[in-house]
N, C-alpha and C. Protein backbone atom coordinates (compact mmCIF):
# COMPACT_ATOMS: atom_id res chain seq x y z
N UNK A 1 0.84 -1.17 0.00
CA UNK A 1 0.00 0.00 0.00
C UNK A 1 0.89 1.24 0.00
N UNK A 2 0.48 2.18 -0.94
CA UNK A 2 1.61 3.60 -1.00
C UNK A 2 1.13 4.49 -0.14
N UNK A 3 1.71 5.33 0.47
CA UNK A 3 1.15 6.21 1.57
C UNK A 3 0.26 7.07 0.79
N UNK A 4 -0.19 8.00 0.88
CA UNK A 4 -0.97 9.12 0.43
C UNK A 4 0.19 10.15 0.29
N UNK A 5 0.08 10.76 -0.91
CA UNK A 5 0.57 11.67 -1.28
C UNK A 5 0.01 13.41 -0.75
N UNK A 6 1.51 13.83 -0.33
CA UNK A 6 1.09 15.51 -0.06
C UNK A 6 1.18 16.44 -0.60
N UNK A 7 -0.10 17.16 -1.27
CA UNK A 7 -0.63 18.09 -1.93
C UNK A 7 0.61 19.27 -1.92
N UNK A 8 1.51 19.46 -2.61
CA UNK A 8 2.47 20.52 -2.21
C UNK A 8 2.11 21.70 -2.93
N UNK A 9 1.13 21.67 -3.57
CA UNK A 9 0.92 22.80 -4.37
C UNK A 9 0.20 24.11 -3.34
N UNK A 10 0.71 25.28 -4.14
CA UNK A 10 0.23 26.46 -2.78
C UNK A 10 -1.42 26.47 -3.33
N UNK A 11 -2.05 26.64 -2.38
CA UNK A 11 -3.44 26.73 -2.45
C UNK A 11 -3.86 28.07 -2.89
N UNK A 12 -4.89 27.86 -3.73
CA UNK A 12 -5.76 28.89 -4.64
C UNK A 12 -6.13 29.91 -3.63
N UNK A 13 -5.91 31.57 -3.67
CA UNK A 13 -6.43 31.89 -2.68
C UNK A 13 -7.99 31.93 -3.34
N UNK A 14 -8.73 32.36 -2.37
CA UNK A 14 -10.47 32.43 -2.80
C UNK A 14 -10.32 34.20 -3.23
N UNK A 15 -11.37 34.86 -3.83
CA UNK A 15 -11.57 35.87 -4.37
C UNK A 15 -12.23 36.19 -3.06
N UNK A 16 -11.61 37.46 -2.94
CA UNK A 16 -12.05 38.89 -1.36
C UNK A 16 -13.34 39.87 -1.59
N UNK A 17 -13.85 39.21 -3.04
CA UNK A 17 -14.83 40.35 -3.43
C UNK A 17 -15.61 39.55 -4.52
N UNK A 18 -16.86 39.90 -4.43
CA UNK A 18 -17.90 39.40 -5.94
C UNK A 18 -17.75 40.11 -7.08
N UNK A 19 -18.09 39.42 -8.21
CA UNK A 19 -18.00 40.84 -9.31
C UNK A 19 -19.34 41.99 -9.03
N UNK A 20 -19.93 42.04 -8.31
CA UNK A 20 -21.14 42.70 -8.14
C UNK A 20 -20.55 43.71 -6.98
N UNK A 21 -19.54 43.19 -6.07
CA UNK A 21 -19.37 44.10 -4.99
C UNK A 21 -17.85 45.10 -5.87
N UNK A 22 -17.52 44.08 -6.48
CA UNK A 22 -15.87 45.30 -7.22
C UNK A 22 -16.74 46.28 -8.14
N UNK A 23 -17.62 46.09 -9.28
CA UNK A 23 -17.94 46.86 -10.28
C UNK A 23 -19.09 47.94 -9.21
N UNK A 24 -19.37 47.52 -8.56
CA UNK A 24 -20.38 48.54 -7.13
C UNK A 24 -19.05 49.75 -6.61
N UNK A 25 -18.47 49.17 -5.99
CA UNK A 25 -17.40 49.95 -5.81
C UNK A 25 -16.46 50.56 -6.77
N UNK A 26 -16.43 50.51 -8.27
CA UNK A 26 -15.83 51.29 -9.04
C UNK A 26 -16.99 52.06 -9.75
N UNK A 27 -18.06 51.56 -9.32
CA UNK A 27 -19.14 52.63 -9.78
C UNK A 27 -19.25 54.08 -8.83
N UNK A 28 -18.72 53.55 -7.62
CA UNK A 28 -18.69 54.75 -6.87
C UNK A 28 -17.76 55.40 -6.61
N UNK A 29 -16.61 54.52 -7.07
CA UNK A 29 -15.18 55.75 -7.16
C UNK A 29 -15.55 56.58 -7.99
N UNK A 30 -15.83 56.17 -9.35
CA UNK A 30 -15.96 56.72 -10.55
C UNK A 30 -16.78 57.78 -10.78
N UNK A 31 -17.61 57.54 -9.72
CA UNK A 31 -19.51 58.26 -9.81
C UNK A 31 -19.91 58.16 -10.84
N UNK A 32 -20.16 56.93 -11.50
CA UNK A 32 -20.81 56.66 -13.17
C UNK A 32 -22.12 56.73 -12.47
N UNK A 33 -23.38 56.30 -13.10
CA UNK A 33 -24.58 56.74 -13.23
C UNK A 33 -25.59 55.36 -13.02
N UNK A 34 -24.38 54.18 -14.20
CA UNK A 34 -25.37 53.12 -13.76
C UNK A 34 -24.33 52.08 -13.37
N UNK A 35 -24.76 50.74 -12.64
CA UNK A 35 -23.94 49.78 -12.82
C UNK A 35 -23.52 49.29 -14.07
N UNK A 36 -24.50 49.46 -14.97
CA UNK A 36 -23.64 49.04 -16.73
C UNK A 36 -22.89 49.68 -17.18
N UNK A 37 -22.35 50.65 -17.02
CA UNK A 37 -21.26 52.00 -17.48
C UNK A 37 -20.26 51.72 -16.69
N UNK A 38 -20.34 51.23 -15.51
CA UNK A 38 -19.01 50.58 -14.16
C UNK A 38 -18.29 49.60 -14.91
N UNK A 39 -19.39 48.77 -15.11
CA UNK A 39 -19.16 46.85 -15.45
C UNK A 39 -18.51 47.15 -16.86
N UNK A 40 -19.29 48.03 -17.81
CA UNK A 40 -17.85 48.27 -19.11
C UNK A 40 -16.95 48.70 -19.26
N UNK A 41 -16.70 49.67 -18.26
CA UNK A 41 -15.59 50.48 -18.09
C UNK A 41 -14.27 49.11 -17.31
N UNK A 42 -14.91 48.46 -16.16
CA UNK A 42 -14.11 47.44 -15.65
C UNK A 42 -13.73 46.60 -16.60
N UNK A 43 -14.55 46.15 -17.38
CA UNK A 43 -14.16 44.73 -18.29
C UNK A 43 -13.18 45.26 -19.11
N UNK A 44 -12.99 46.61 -19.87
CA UNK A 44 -12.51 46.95 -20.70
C UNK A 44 -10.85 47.32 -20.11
N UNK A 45 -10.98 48.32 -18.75
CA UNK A 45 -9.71 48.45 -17.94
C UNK A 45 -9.07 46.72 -17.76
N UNK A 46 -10.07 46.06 -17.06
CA UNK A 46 -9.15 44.40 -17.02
C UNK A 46 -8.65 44.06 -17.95
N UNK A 47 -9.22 43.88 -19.35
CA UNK A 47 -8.97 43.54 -20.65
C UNK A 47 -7.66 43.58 -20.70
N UNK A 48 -7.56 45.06 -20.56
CA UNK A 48 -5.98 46.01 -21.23
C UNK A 48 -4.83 45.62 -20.49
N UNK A 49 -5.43 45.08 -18.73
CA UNK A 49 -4.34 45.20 -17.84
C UNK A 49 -3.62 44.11 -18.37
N UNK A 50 -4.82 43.04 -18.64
CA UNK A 50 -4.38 41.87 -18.12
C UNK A 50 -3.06 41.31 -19.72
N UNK A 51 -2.99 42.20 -20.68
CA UNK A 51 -1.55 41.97 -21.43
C UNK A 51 -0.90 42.32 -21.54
N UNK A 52 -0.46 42.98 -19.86
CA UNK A 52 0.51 43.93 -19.31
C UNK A 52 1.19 42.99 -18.65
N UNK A 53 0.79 42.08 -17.83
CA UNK A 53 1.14 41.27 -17.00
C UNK A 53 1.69 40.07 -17.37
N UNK A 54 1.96 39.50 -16.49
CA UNK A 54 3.38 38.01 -17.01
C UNK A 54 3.10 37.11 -15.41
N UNK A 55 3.71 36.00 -15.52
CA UNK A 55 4.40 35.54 -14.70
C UNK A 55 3.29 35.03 -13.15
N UNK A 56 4.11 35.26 -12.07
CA UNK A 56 3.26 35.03 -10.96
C UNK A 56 2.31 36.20 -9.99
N UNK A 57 2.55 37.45 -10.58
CA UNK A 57 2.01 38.42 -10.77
C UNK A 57 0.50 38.08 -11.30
N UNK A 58 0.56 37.78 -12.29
CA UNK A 58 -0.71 37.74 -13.28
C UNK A 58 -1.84 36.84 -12.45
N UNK A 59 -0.82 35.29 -12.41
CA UNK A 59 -1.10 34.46 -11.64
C UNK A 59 -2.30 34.75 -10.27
N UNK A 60 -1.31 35.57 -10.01
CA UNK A 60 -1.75 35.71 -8.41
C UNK A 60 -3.18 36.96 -8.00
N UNK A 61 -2.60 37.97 -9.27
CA UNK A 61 -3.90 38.58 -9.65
C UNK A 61 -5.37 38.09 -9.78
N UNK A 62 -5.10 37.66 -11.30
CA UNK A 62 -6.69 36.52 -11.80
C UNK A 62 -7.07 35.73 -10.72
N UNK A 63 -6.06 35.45 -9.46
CA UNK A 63 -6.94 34.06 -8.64
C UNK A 63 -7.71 35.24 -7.37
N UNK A 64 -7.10 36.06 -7.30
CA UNK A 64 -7.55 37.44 -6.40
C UNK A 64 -8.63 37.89 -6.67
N UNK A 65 -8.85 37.74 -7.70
CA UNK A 65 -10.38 38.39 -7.92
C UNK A 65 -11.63 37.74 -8.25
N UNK A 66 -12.87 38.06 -8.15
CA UNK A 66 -13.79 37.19 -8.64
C UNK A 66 -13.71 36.46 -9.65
N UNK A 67 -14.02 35.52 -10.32
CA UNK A 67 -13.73 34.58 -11.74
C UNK A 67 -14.33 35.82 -12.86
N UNK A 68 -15.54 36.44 -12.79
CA UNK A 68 -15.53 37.33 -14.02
C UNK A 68 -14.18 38.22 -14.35
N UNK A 69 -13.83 38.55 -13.45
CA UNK A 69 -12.31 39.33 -13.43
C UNK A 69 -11.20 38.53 -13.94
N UNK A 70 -11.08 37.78 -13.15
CA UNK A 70 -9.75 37.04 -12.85
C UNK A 70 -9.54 36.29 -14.45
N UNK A 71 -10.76 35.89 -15.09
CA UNK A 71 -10.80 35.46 -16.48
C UNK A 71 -10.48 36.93 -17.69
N UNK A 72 -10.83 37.75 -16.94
CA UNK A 72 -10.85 38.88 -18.23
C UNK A 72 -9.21 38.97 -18.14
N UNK A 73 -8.54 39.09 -16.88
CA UNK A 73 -6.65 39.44 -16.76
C UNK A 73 -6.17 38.06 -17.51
N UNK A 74 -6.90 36.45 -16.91
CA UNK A 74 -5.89 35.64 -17.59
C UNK A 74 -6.13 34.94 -18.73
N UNK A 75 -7.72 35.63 -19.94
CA UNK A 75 -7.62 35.73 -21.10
C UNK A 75 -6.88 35.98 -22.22
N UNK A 76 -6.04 37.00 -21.75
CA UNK A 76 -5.36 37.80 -22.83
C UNK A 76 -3.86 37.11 -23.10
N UNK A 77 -3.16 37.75 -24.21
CA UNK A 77 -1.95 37.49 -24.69
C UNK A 77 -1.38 38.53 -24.06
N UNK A 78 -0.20 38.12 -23.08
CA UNK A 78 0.95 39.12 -23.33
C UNK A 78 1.43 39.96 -23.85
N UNK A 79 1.46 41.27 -24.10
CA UNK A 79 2.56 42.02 -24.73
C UNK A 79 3.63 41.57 -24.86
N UNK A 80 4.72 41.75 -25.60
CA UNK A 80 5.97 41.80 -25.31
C UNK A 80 6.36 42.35 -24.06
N UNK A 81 6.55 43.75 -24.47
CA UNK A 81 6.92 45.17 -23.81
C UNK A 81 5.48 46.01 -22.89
N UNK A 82 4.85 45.70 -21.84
CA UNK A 82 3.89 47.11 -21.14
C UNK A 82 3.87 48.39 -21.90
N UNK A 83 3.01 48.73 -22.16
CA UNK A 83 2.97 50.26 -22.64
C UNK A 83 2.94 51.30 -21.86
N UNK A 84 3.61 52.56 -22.21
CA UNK A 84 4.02 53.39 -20.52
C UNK A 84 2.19 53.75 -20.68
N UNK A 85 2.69 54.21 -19.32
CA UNK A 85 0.60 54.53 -18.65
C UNK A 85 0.25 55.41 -19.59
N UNK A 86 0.89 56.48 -20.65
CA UNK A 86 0.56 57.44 -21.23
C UNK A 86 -0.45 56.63 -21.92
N UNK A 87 0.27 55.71 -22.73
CA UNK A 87 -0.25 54.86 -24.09
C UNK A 87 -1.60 53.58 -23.70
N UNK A 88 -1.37 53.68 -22.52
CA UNK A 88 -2.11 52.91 -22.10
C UNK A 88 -3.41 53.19 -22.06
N UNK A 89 -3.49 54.62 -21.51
CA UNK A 89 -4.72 55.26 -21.17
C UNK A 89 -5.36 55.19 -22.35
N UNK A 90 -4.74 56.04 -23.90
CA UNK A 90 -5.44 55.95 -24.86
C UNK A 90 -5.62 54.72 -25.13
N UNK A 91 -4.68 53.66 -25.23
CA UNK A 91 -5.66 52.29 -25.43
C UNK A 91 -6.66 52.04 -24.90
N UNK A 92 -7.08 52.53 -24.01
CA UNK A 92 -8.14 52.01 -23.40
C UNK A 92 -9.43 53.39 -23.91
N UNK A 93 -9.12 54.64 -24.07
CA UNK A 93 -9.85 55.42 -25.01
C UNK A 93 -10.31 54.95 -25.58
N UNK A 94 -9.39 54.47 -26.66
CA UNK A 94 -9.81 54.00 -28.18
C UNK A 94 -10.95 52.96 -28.32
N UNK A 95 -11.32 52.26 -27.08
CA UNK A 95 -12.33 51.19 -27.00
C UNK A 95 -13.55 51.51 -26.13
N UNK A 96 -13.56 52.96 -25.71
CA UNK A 96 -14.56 53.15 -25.34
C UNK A 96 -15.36 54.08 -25.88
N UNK A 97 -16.30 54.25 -26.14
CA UNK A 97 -17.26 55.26 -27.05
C UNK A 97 -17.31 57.05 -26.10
N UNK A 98 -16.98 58.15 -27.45
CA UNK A 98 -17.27 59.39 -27.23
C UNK A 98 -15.81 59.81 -25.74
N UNK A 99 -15.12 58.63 -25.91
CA UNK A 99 -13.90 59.35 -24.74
C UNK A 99 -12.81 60.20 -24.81
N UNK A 100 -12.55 60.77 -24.36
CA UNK A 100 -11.20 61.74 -24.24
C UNK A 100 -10.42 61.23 -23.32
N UNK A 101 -9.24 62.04 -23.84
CA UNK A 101 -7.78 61.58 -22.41
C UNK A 101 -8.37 61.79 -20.93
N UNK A 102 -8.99 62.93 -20.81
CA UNK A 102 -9.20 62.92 -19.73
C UNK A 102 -10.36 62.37 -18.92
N UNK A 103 -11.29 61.73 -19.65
CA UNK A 103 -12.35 61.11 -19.55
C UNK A 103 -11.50 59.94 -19.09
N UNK A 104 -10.65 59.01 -20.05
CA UNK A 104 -10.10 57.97 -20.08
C UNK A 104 -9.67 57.75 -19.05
N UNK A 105 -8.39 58.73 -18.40
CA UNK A 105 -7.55 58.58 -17.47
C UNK A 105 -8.64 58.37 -16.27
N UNK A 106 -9.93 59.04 -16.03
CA UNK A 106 -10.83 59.06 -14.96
C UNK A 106 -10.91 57.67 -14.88
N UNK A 107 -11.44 57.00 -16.25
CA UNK A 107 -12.35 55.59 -16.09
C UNK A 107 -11.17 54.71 -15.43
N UNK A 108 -9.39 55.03 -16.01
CA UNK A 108 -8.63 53.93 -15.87
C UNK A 108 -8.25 53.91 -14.10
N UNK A 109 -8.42 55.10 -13.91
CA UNK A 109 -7.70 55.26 -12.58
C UNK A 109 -8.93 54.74 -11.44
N UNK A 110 -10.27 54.99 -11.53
CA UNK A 110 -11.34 54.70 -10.93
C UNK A 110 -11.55 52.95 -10.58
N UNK A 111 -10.94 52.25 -12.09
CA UNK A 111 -11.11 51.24 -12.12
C UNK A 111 -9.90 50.46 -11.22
N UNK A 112 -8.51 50.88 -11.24
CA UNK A 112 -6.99 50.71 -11.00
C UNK A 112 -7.34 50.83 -9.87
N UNK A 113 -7.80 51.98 -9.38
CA UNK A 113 -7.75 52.48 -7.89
C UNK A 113 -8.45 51.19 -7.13
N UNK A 114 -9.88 50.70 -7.37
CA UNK A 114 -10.50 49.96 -6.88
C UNK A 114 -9.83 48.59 -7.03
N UNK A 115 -9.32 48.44 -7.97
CA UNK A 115 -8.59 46.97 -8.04
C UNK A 115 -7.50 47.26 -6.92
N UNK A 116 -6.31 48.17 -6.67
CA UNK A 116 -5.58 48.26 -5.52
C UNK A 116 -6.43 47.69 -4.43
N UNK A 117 -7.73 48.65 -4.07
CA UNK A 117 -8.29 48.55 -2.94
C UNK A 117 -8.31 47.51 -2.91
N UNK A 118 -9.19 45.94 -4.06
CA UNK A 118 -9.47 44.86 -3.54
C UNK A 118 -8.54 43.92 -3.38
N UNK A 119 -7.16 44.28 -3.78
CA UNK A 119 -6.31 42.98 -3.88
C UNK A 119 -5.20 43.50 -2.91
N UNK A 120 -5.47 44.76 -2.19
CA UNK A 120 -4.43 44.63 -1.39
C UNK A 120 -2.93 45.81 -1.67
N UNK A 121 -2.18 46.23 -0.76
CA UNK A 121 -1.18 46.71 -1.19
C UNK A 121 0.00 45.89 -1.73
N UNK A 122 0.21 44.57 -0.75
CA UNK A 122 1.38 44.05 -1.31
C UNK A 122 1.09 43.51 -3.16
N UNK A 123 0.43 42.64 -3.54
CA UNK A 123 -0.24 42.50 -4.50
C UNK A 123 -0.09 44.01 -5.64
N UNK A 124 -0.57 44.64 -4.96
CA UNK A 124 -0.26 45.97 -6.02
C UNK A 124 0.72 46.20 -6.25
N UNK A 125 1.93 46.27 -5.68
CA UNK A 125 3.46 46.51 -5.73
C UNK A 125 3.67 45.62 -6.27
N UNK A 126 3.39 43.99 -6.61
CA UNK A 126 3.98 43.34 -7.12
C UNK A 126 3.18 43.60 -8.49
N UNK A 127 2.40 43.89 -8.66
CA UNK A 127 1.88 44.32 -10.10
C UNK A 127 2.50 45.44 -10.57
N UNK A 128 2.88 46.42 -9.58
CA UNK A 128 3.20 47.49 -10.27
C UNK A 128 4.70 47.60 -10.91
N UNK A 129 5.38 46.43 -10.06
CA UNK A 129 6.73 46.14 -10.41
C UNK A 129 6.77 45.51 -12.00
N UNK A 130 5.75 45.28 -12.12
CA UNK A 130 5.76 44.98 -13.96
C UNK A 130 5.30 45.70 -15.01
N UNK A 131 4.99 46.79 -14.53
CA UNK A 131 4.50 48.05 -15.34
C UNK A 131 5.72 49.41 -15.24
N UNK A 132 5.56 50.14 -16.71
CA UNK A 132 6.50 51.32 -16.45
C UNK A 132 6.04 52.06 -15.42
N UNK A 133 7.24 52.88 -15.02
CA UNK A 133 7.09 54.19 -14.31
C UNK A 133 5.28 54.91 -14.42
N UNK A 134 4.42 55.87 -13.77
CA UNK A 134 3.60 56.16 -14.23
C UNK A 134 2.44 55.64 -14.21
N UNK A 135 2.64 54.65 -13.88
CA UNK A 135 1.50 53.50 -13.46
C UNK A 135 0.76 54.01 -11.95
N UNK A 136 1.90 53.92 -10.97
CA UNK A 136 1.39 54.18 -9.61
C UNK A 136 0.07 55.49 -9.46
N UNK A 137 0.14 56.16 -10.17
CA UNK A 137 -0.81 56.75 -9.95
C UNK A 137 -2.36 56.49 -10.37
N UNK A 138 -1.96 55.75 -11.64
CA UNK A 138 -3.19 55.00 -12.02
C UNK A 138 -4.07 54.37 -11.16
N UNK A 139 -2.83 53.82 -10.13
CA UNK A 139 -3.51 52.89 -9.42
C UNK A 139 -4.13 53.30 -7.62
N UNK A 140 -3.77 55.02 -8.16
CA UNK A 140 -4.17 55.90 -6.78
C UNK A 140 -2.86 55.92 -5.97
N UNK A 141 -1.80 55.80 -6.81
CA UNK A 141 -0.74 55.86 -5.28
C UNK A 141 -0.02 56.73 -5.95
N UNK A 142 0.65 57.81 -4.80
CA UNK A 142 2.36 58.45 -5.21
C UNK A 142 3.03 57.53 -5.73
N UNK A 143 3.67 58.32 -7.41
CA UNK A 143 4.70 57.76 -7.83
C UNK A 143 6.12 58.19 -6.93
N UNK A 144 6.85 57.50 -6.32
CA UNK A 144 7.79 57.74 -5.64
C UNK A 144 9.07 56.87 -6.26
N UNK A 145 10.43 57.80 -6.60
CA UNK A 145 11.55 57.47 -6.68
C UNK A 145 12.55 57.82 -6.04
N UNK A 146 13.81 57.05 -6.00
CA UNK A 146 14.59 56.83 -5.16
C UNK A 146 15.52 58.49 -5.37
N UNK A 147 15.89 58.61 -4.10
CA UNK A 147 16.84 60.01 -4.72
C UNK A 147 18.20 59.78 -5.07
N UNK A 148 18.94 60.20 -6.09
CA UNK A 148 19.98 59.73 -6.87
C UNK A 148 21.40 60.39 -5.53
């Protein structure tokens, strides 16, 4: 008889939030109007993030969040290269109807901001460590660098 084998794999964390309670709460960072203007603005911000990301980062993201989420980040293809936050923002313009930069930057940061909130600070730093410079604010935080 073989003993039983031990599960060494690190366990899935569970998601800290529903998709009903994250897109609620980026409806109210945002102050959009309805929950359907939240929920497109989110799907579309996840979309973009999620072929920014790589590795155990990404990983650790998609399992962080509800499965509607966590599928929209670990859908996508990779970039090569992250696009700095400038380029980013308009990517994410370009897919939303009647937007401007500064419209854009609202929806991306509303959405960023609330994803910080639900996954945590450490989690965010390790995401943000895979994005250019410029990001941190996206995501509601001081960009802070080291003094030379």
């Amino acid at each position: 008889m073989r003993p039983a084998r031990e599960d060494t794999a690190a366990p899935v964390p569970a998601p800290r939030t529903t998709w009903e309670d994250l897109t609620g709460a980026v409806r109210e960072t945002g102050g959009y109007s309805t929950r359907a203007q939240a929920e497109h603005l989110t799907r579309t911000v996840l979309t973009a993030l999620g072929s920014h990301l790589t590795g155990d980062e990404r990983v650790a993201l998609a399992q962080s969040l509800p499965p509607e989420a966590g599928h929209l980040i670990a859908a996508q293809i990779p970039l090569p290269h992250p696009l700095p936050a400038r380029e980013f923002v308009d990517s994410v313009s370009a897919r939303i109807p009647d937007s401007t930069p500064a419209t854009a930057r609202w929806d991306v940061s509303s959405v960023l901001t609330t994803l910080s909130t639900t996954i945590g600070p450490d989690l965010t730093d390790r995401v943000l460590t895979q994005l250019p410079r410029g990001y941190a604010l996206l995501f509601g935080r001081a960009e802070l660098t080291a003094m030379a």
